[in-house]
C-alpha atoms as a PDB file:
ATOM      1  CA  UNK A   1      33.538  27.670 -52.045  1.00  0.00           C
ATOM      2  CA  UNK A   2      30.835  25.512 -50.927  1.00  0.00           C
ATOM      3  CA  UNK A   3      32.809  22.249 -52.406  1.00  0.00           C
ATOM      4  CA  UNK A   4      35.884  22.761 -50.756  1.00  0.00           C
ATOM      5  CA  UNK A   5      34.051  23.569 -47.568  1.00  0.00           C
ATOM      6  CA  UNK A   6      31.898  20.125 -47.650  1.00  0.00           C
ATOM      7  CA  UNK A   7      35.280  18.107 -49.183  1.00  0.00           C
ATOM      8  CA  UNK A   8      36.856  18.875 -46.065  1.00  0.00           C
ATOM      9  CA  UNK A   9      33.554  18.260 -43.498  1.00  0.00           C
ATOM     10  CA  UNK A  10      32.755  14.880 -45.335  1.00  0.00           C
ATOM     11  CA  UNK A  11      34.454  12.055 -44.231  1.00  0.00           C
ATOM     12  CA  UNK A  12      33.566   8.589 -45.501  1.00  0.00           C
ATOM     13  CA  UNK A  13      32.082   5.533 -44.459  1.00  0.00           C
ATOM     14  CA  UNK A  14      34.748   3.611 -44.296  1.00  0.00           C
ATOM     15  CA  UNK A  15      36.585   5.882 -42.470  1.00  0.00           C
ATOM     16  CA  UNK A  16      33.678   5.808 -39.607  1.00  0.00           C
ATOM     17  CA  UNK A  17      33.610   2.063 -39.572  1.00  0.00           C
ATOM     18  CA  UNK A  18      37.620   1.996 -39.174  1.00  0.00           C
ATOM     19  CA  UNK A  19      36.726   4.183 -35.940  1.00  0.00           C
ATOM     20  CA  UNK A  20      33.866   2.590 -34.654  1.00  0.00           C
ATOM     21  CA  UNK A  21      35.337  -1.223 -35.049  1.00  0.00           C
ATOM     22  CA  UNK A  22      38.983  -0.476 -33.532  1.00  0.00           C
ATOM     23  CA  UNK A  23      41.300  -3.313 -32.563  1.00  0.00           C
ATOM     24  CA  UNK A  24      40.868  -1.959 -28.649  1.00  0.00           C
ATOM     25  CA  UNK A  25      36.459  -1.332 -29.382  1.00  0.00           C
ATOM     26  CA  UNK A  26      36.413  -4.513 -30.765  1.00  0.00           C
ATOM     27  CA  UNK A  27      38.229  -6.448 -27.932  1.00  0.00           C
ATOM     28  CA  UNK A  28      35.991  -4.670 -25.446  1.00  0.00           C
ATOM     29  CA  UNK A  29      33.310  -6.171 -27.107  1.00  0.00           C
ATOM     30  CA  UNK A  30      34.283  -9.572 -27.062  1.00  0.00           C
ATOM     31  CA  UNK A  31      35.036  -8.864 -23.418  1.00  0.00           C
ATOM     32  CA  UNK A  32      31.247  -7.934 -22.988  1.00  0.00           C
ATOM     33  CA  UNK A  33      30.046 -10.268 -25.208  1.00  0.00           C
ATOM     34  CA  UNK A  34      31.832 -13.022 -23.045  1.00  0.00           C
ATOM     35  CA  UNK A  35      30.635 -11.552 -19.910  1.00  0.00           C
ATOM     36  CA  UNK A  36      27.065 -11.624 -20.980  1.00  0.00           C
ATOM     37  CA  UNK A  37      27.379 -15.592 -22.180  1.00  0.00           C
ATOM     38  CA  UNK A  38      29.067 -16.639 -18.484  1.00  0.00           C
ATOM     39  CA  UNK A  39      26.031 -14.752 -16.840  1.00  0.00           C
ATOM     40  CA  UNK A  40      23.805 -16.272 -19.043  1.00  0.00           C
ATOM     41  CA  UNK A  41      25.060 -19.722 -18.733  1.00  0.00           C
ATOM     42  CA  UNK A  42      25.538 -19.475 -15.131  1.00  0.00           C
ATOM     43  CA  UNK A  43      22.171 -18.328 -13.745  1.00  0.00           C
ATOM     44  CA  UNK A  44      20.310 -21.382 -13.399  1.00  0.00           C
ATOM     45  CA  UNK A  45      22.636 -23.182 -11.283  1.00  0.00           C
ATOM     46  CA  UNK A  46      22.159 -22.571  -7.639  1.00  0.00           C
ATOM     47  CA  UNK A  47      25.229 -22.076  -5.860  1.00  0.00           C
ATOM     48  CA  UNK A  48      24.621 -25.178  -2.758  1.00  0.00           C
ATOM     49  CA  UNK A  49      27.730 -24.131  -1.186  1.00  0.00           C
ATOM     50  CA  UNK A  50      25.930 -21.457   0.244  1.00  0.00           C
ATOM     51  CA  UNK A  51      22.891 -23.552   1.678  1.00  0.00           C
ATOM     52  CA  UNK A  52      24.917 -26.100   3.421  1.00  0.00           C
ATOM     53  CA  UNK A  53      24.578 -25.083   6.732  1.00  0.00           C
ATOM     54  CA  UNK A  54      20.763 -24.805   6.694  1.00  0.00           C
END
């Protein structure tokens, strides 16, 4: 009884890292990953637009 019970329970790896890395988890991470690299790139430049009228 206790094999059928933990055959059923027990799922494997694979089928974990087929739910973790879905098409739609995996584009959200690109999304994030992209948002992170435009912040990143775009920090050290000042916007002077804004200090034109000083």
């Amino acid at each position: 009884m206790d094999n059928e019970l933990l055959s059923t329970v027990y799922r494997p790896p694979s089928f974990l890292m087929k739910r973790i890395f879905s098409r739609e988890n995996l584009w959200a991470l690109l999304f994030c990953l992209i948002l992170i690299a435009l912040v990143i790139f775009t920090a050290d430049s000042s916007p002077t637009w804004i200090y034109q009228g000083f």
